[in-house]
Protein backbone atom coordinates (compact mmCIF):
# COMPACT_ATOMS: atom_id res chain seq x y z
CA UNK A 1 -154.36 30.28 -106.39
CA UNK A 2 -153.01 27.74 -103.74
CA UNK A 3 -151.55 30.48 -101.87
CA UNK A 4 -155.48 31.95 -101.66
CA UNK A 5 -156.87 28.32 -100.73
CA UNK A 6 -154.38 27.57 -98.06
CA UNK A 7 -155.61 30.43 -96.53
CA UNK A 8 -158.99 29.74 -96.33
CA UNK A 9 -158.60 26.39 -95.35
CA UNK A 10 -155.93 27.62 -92.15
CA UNK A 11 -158.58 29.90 -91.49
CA UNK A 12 -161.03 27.81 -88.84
CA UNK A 13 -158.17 26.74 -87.50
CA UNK A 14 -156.68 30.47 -86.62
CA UNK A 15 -160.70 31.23 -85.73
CA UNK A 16 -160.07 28.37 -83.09
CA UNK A 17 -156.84 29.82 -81.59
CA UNK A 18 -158.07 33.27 -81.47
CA UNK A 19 -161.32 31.92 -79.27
CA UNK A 20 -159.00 29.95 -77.38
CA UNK A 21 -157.15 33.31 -76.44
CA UNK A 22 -160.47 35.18 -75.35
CA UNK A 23 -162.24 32.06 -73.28
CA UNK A 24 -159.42 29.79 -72.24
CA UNK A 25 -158.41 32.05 -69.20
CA UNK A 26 -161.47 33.07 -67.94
CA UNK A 27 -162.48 28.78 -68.02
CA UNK A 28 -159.55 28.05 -66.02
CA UNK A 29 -159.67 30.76 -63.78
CA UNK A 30 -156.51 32.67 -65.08
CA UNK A 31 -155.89 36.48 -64.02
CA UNK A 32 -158.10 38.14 -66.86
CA UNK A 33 -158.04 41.21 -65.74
CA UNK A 34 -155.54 43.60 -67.97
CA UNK A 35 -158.02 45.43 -70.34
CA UNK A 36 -155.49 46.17 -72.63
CA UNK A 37 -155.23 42.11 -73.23
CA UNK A 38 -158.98 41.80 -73.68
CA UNK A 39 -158.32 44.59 -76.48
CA UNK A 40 -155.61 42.97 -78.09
CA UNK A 41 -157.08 39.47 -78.18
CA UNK A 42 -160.20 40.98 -79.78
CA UNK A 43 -158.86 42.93 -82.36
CA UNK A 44 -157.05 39.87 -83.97
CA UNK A 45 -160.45 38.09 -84.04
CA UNK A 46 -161.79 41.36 -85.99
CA UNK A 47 -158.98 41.39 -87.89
CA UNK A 48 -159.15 37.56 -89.41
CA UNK A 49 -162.89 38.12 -89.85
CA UNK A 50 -162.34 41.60 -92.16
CA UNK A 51 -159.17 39.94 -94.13
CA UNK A 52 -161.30 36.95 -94.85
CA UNK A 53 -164.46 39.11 -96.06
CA UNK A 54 -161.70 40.99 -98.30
CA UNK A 55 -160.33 37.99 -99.69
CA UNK A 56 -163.93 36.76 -100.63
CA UNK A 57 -165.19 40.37 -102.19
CA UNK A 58 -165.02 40.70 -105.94
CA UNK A 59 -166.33 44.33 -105.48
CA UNK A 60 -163.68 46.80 -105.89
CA UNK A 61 -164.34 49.80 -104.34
CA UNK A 62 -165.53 47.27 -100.98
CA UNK A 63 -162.03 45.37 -101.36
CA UNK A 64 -159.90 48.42 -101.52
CA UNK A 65 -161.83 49.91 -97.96
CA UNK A 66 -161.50 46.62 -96.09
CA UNK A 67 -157.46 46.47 -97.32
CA UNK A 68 -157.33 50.21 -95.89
CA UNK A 69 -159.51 48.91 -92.79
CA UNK A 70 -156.61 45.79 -92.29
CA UNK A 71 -154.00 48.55 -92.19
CA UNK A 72 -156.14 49.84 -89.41
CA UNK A 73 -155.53 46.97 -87.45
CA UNK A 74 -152.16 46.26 -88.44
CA UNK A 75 -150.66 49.26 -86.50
CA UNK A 76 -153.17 49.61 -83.69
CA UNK A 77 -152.02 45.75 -82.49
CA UNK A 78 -148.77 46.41 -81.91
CA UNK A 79 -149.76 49.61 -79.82
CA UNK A 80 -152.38 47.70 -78.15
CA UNK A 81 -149.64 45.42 -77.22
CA UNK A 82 -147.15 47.82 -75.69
CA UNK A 83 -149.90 48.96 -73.81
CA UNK A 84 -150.42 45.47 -72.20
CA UNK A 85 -146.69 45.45 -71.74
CA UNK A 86 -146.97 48.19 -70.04
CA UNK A 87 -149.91 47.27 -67.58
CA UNK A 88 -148.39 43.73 -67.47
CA UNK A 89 -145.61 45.11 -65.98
CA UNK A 90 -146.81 47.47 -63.76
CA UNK A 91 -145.15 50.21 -65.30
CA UNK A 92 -148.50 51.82 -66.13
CA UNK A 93 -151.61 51.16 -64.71
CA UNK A 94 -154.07 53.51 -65.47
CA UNK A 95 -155.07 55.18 -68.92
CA UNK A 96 -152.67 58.35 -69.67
CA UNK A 97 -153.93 60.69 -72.22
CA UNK A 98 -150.48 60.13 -74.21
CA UNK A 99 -151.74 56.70 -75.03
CA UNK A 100 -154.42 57.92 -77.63
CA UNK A 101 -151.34 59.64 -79.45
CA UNK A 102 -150.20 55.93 -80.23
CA UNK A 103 -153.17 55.08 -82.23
CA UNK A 104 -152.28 58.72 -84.88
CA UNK A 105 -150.59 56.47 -87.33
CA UNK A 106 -152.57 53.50 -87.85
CA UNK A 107 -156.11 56.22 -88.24
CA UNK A 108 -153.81 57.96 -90.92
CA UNK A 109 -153.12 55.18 -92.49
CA UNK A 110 -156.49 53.65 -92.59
CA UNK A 111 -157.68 56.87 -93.92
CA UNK A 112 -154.74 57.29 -96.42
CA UNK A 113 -155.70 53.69 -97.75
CA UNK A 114 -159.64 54.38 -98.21
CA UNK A 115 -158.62 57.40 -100.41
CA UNK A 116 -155.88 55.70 -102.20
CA UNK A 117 -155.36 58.06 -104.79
CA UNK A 118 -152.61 58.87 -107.79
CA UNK A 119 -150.21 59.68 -105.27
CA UNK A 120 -150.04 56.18 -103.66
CA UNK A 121 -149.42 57.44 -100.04
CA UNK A 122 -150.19 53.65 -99.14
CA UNK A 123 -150.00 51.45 -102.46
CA UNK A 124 -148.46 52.57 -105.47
CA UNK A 125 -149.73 51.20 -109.38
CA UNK A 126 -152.55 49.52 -107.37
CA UNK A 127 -154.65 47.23 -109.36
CA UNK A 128 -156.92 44.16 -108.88
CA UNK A 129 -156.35 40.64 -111.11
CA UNK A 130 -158.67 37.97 -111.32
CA UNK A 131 -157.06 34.97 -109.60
CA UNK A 132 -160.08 31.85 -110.56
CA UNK A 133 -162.87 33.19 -108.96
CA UNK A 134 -161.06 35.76 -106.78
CA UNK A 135 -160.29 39.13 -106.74
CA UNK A 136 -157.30 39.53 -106.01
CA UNK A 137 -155.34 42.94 -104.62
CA UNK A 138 -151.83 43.81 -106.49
CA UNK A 139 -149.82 46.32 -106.12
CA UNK A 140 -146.33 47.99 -106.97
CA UNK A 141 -144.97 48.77 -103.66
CA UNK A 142 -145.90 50.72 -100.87
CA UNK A 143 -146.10 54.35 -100.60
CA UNK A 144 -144.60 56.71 -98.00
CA UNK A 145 -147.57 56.39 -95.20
CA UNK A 146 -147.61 52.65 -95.66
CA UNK A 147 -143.70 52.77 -94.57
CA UNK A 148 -144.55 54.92 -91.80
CA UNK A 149 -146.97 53.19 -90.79
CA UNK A 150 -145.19 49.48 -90.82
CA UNK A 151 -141.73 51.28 -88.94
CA UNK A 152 -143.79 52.90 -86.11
CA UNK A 153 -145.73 49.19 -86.10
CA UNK A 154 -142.53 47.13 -86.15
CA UNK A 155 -141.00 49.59 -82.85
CA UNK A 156 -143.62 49.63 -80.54
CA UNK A 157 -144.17 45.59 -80.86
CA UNK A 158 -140.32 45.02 -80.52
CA UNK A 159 -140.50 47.80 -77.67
CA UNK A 160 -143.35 45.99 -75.89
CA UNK A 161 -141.38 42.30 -76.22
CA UNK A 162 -138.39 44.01 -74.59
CA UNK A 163 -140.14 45.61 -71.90
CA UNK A 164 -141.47 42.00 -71.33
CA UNK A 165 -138.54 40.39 -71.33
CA UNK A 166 -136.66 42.72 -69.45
CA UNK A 167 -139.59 42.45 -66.78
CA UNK A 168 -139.36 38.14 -66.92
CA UNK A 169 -135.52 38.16 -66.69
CA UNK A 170 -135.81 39.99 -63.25
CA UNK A 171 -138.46 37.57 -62.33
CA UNK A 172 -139.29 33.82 -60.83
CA UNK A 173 -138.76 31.40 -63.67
CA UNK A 174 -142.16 30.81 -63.53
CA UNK A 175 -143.05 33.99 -64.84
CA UNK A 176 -140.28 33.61 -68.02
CA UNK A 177 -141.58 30.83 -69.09
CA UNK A 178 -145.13 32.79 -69.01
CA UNK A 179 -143.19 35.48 -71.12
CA UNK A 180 -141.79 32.92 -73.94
CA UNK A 181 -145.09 31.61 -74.54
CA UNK A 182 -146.21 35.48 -74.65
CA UNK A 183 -143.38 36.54 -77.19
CA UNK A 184 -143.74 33.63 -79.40
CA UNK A 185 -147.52 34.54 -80.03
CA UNK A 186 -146.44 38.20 -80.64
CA UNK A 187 -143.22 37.80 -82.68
CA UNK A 188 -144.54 34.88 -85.36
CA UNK A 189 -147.35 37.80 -86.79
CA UNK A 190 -144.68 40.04 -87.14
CA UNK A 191 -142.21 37.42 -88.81
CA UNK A 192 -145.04 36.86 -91.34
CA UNK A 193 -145.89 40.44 -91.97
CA UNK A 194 -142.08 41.44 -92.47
CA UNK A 195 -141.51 38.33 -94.91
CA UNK A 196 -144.78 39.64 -96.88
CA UNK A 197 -143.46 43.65 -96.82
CA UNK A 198 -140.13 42.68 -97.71
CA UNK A 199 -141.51 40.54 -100.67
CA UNK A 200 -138.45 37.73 -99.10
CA UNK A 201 -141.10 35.23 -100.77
CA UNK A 202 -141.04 35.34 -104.63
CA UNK A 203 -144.47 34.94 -105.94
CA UNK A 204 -146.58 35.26 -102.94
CA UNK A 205 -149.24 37.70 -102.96
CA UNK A 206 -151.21 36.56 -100.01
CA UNK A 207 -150.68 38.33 -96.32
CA UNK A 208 -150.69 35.64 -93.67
CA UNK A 209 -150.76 38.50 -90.80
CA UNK A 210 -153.89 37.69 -90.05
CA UNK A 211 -153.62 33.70 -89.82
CA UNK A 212 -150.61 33.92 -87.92
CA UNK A 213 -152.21 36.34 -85.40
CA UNK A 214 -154.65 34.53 -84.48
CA UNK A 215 -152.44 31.54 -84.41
CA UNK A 216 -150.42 33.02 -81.56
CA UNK A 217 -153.66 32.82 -79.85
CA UNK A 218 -152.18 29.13 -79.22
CA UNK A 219 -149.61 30.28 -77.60
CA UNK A 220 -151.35 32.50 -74.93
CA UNK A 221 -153.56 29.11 -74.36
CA UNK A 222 -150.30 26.79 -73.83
CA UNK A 223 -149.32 29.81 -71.11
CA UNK A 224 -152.44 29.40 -69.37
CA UNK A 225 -152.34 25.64 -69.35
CA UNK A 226 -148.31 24.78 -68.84
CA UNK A 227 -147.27 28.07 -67.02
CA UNK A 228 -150.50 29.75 -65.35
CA UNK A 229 -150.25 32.75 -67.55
CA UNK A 230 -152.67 35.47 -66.30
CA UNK A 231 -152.93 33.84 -63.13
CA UNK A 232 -149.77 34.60 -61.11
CA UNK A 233 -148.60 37.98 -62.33
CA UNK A 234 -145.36 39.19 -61.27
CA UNK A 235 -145.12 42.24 -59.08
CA UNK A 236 -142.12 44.86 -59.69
CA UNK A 237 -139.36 43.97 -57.59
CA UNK A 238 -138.43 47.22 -57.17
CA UNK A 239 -141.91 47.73 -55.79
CA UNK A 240 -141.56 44.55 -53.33
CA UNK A 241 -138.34 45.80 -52.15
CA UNK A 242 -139.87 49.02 -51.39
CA UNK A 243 -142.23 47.91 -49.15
CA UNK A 244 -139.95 45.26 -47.00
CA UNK A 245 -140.42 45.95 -43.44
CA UNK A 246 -137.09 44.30 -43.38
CA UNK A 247 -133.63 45.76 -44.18
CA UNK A 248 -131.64 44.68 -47.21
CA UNK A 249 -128.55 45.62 -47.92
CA UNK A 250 -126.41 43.94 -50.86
CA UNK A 251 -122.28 44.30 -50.58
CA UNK A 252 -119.61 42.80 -53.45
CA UNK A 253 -117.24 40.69 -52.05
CA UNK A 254 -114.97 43.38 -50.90
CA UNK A 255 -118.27 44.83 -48.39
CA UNK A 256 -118.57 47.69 -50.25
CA UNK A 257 -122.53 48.22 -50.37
CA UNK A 258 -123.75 48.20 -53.62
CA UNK A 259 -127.52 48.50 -53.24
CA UNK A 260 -130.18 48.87 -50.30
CA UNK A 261 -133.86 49.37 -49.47
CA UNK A 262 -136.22 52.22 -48.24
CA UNK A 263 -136.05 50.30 -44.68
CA UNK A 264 -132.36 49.89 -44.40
CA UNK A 265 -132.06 53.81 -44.92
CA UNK A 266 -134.65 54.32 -42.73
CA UNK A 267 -132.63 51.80 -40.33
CA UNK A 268 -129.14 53.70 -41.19
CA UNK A 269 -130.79 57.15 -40.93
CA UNK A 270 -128.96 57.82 -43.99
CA UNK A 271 -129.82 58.48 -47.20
CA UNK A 272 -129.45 55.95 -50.31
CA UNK A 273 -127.02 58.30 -52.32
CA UNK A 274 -124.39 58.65 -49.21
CA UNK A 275 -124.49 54.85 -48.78
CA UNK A 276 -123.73 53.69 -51.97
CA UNK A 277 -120.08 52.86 -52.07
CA UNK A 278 -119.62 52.85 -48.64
CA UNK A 279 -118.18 50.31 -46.75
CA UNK A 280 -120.55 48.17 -44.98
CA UNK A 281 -118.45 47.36 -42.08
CA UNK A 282 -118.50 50.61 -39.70
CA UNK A 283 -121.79 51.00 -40.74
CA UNK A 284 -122.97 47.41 -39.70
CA UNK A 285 -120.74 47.83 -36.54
CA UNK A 286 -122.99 50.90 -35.29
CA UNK A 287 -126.48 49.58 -35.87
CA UNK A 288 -125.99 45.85 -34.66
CA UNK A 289 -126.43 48.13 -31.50
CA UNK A 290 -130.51 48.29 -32.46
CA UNK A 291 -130.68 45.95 -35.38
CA UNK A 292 -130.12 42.40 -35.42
CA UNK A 293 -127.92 41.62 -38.46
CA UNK A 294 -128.26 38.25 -40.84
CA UNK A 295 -125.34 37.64 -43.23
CA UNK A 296 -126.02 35.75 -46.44
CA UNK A 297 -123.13 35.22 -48.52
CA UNK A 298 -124.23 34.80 -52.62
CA UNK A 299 -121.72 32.28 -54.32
CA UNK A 300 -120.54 32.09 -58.32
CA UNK A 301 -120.77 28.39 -59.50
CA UNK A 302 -117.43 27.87 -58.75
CA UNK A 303 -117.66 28.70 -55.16
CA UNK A 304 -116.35 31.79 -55.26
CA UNK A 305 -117.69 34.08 -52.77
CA UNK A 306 -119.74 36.82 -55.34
CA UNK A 307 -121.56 39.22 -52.91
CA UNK A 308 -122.86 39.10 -49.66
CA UNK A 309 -126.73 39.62 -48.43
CA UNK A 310 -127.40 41.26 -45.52
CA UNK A 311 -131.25 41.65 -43.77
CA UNK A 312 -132.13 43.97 -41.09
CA UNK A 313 -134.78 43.64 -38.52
CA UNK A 314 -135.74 44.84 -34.94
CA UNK A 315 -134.41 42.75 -31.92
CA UNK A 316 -137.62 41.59 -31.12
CA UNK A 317 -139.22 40.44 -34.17
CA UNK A 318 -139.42 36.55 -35.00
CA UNK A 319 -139.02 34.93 -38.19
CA UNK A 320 -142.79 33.65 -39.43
CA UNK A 321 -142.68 30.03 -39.28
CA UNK A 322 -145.20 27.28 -40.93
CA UNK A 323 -144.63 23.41 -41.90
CA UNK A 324 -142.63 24.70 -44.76
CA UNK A 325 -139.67 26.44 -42.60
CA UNK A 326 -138.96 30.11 -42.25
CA UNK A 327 -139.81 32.63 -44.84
CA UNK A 328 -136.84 35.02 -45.03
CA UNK A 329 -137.48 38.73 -45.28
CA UNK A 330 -140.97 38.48 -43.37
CA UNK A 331 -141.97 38.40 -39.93
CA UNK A 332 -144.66 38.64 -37.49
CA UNK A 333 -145.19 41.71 -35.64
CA UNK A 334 -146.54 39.94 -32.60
CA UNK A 335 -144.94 36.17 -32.11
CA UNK A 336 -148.38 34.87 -30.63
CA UNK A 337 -150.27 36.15 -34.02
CA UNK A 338 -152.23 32.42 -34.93
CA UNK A 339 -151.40 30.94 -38.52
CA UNK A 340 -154.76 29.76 -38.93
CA UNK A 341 -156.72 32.16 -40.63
CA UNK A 342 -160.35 33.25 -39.73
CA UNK A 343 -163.11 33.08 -41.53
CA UNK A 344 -163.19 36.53 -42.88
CA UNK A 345 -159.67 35.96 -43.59
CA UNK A 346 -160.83 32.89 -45.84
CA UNK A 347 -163.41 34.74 -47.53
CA UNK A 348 -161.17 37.48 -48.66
CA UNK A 349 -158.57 34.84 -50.14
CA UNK A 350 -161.47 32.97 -51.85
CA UNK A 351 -161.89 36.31 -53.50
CA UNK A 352 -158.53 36.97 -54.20
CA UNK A 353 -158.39 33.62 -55.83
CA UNK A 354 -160.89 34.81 -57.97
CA UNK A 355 -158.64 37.03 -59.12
CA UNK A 356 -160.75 40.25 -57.66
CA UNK A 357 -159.13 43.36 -57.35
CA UNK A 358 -159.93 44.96 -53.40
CA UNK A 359 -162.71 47.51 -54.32
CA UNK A 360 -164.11 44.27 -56.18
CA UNK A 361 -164.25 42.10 -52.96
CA UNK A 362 -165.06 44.77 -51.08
CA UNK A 363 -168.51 44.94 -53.29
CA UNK A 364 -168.84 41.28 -53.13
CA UNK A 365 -168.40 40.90 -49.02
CA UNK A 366 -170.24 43.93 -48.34
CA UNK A 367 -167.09 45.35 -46.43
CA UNK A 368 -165.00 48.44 -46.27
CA UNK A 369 -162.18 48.42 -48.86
CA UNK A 370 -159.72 49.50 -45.62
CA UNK A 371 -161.35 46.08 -43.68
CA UNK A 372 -160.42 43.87 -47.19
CA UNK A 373 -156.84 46.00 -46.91
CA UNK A 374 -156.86 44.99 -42.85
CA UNK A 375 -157.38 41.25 -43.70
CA UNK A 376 -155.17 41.09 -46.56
CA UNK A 377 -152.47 41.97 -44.00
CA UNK A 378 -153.06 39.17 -41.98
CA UNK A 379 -153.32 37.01 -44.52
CA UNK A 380 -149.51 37.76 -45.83
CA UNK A 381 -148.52 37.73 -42.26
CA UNK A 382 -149.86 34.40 -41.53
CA UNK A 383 -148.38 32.78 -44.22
CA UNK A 384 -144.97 34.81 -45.07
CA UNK A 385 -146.26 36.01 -48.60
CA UNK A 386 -145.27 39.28 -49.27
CA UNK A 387 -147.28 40.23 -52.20
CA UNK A 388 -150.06 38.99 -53.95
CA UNK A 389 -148.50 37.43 -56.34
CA UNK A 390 -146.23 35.62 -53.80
CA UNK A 391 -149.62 35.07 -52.25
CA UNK A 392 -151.44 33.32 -55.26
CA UNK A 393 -148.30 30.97 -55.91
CA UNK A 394 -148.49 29.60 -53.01
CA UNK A 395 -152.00 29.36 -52.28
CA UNK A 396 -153.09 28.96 -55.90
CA UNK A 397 -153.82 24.97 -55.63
CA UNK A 398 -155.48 24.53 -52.71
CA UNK A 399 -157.73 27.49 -52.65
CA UNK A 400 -158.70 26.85 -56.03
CA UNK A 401 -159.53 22.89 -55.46
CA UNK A 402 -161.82 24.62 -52.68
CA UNK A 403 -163.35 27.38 -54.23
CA UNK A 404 -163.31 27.10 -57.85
C-alpha cells in the first residue's frame, strides 16, 4: 500500500514540473517554437492525469481501458521525442508522411490492451487485487505486443538522445549543457519504466513512468533558467559552413587538406572529391594570386602543431570590426557599410528576439518577407553574426532588457 500512497502524494509535485515544462519558456521568453516539444510536454501532463484516474478507479472494465490507454502514451512519447530530436536538430523540419508510421505500435498496443483477451497479447493471467481501498492491476508478465511495443519504445528514445548528443558534441558548450539538462529529463522515465518491466524491484507493483515523466519536466525548467534552453538553438554546422562567403580549408599537420567548404571549391574551381587528399601547398600557391590567404595553425595541449586552418577571401574585402575585435570568417561587402543599425533594422531584431520566425515578422511589420530577409542581412553584417543563432547569443541580453 505505501508504494500506492507515495504515489499519490509525489503526484502534485510531478503536476508542478510538468506545468513548469509547458509555461516556464514561454514566461521567460525562451525559443518555444518546435511543435513537436509542445506535443511531448503535453502528453506527459495527459499521461499523469489518466495513470492517476486509473489508480483511483475500482471499476474494472474502466481500469483495464485506462491501463491500455497508458500504453498509448507510453510508446507515442518516445516517438514524439525523436521527432523533436529531429526538428531540434534541424535534421527535419517539416512533417514527412513517414512520421505517422511511428505512432503504428503504440495504436496497436493501446488497442491490443482494451481487448485484452485469453491470449494475453499485452498482459498475461491478468487480474485485479484489492490493495485497502484500491484496486489494484496484477499481472503475470507481459505478452508478445507489450514486448513489441516497450523495444520499439526503448529505440526510438535512445535514438532521439543520440541524435541529441551527437548534435551538442559538435556544438558551443552552451548548447551541451542545454542537451544534459534535456537527456536527464528524458532518460530518468525510461530508467523507471525499465526497472518496473524488468521487475529489478521485488515487490513493487506500482509504475512510476508517469511521476518520473513529469518530473523531468524539472529538468527542461533548470535548461531554460541556467542554460537558455529553447532560446539559443544551435544551427547545423554543416549548414553554417555551407553558407560562408569565406573560404575554409582544414589541412593535418603534414598540409594535406582534409576538409573544405562550398566557397573554397568555388574559390579552387575544383570540386570537393578531387581536393580531398591533396596537398594544400600548390594549390594555395596558385590562388594567393586572387585570394588573400589567412593561416591558423590548431595546437594539441601539448603544443604540438595538430592541423592547420586556412580562410579564403577576396583582396578587397575587410574584416567586420566592432568594440569587441574582429569576427573571423565574416566581412563586410562594402568597408563604409555603418554598424549602427536603422530603425527598421531594430524592429526586425526586436522581432527576432521574440523568437518570430520571418513570415511571422513579416505579418507583424506589415513588410515583405524578402524586405525582413534584406534587413536580416544587414543585421548579421553589422555585427559579424553569421546565423541566427550566433545572432541571438550575442544580442540576447540587451535586446531583451529593451524589448521584453
Amino acid at each position: 500500500m505505501a508504494q500506492y500512497l507515495v504515489f499519490l502524494a509525489l503526484a502534485p509535485i510531478a503536476l508542478l514540473g510538468s506545468l513548469s515544462a509547458l509555461f516556464l519558456p514561454r514566461i521567460v521568453h525562451s525559443y518555444h517554437r518546435f511543435v513537436w516539444l509542445r506535443v511531448f510536454n503535453y502528453l506527459q501532463l495527459v499521461f499523469l492525469l489518466i495513470n492517476l484516474a486509473e489508480l483511483l478507479t475500482r471499476n474494472r472494465a474502466l481500469k483495464q481501458s485506462l491501463a491500455a490507454i497508458d500504453y498509448l502514451f507510453i510508446g507515442s512519447g518516445p516517438s514524439i521525442w525523436l521527432l523533436f530530436s529531429l526538428e531540434y536538430s534541424g535534421l527535419v523540419r517539416k512533417f514527412r508522411p513517414w512520421q505517422a508510421l511511428l505512432f503504428i505500435i503504440p495504436v496497436a498496443a493501446c488497442v491490443a490492451g482494451l481487448a485484452n483477451g485469453p491470449q494475453g497479447l499485452v498482459w498475461r493471467d491478468l487480474r485485479f487485487v484489492d490493495v485497502s481501498w484500491i484496486l489494484a492491476m496484477r499481472t503475470g508478465g507481459y505478452g508478445p505486443m507489450a514486448v513489441i511495443m516497450f523495444i520499439s519504445a526503448y529505440s526510438l528514445l535512445l535514438a532521439g538522445a543520440w541524435i541529441l548528443a551527437l548534435h551538442a558534441a559538435r556544438s558551443h558548450r552552451l548548447y551541451r549543457h542545454q542537451t544534459a539538462w534535456m537527456l536527464a529529463g528524458v532518460i530518468l522515465p525510461l530508467v523507471f519504466n525499465a526497472a518496473f518491466v524488468l521487475k529489478m524491484i521485488p515487490g513493487w507493483h506500482k509504475d512510476y513512468s508517469a511521476l518520473a515523466e513529469c518530473f523531468g519536466g524539472f529538468c527542461f525548467s533548470i535548461g531554460c533558467l541556467r542554460y537558455r534552453l529553447f532560446s539559443v538553438v544551435p544551427v547545423p554546422q554543416r549548414m553554417i559552413r555551407e553558407q560562408m562567403r569565406v573560404g575554409m580549408v582544414i589541412t593535418d599537420a603534414d598540409g594535406v587538406i582534409v576538409d573544405l567548404n562550398p566557397a573554397a571549391c568555388r574559390m579552387i574551381d575544383k570540386s570537393e572529391t578531387l581536393l580531398l587528399g591533396s596537398p594544400s601547398g600548390p594549390i594555395m600557391s596558385r590562388i594567393e594570386k586572387l585570394y588573400e590567404v589567412t593561416r591558423h595553425p590548431i595546437n594539441r595541449a601539448d603544443g604540438q602543431l595538430e592541423a592547420w586552418h586556412l580562410e579564403l577571401r577576396s583582396r578587397d574585402s575587410a574584416p567586420a570590426l566592432d568594440a569587441a575585435g574582429p569576427y573571423r570568417g565574416n566581412f563586410l561587402q562594402d568597408p563604409q557599410d555603418s554598424p549602427i543599425l536603422s530603425l527598421g533594422e531594430l524592429r526586425v531584431v526586436e522581432m527576432l528576439a521574440q523568437n518570430l520566425a520571418n513570415k511571422e515578422i513579416a505579418d507583424r511589420l506589415g513588410l515583405s518577407a524578402n524586405t525582413v530577409r534584406f534587413h536580416l542581412s544587414n543585421v548579421y553584417r553589422k555585427t559579424g553574426a553569421s546565423n541566427r543563432a550566433e545572432l541571438l547569443h550575442r544580442i540576447s541580453d540587451s535586446v531583451s532588457n529593451k524589448f521584453a
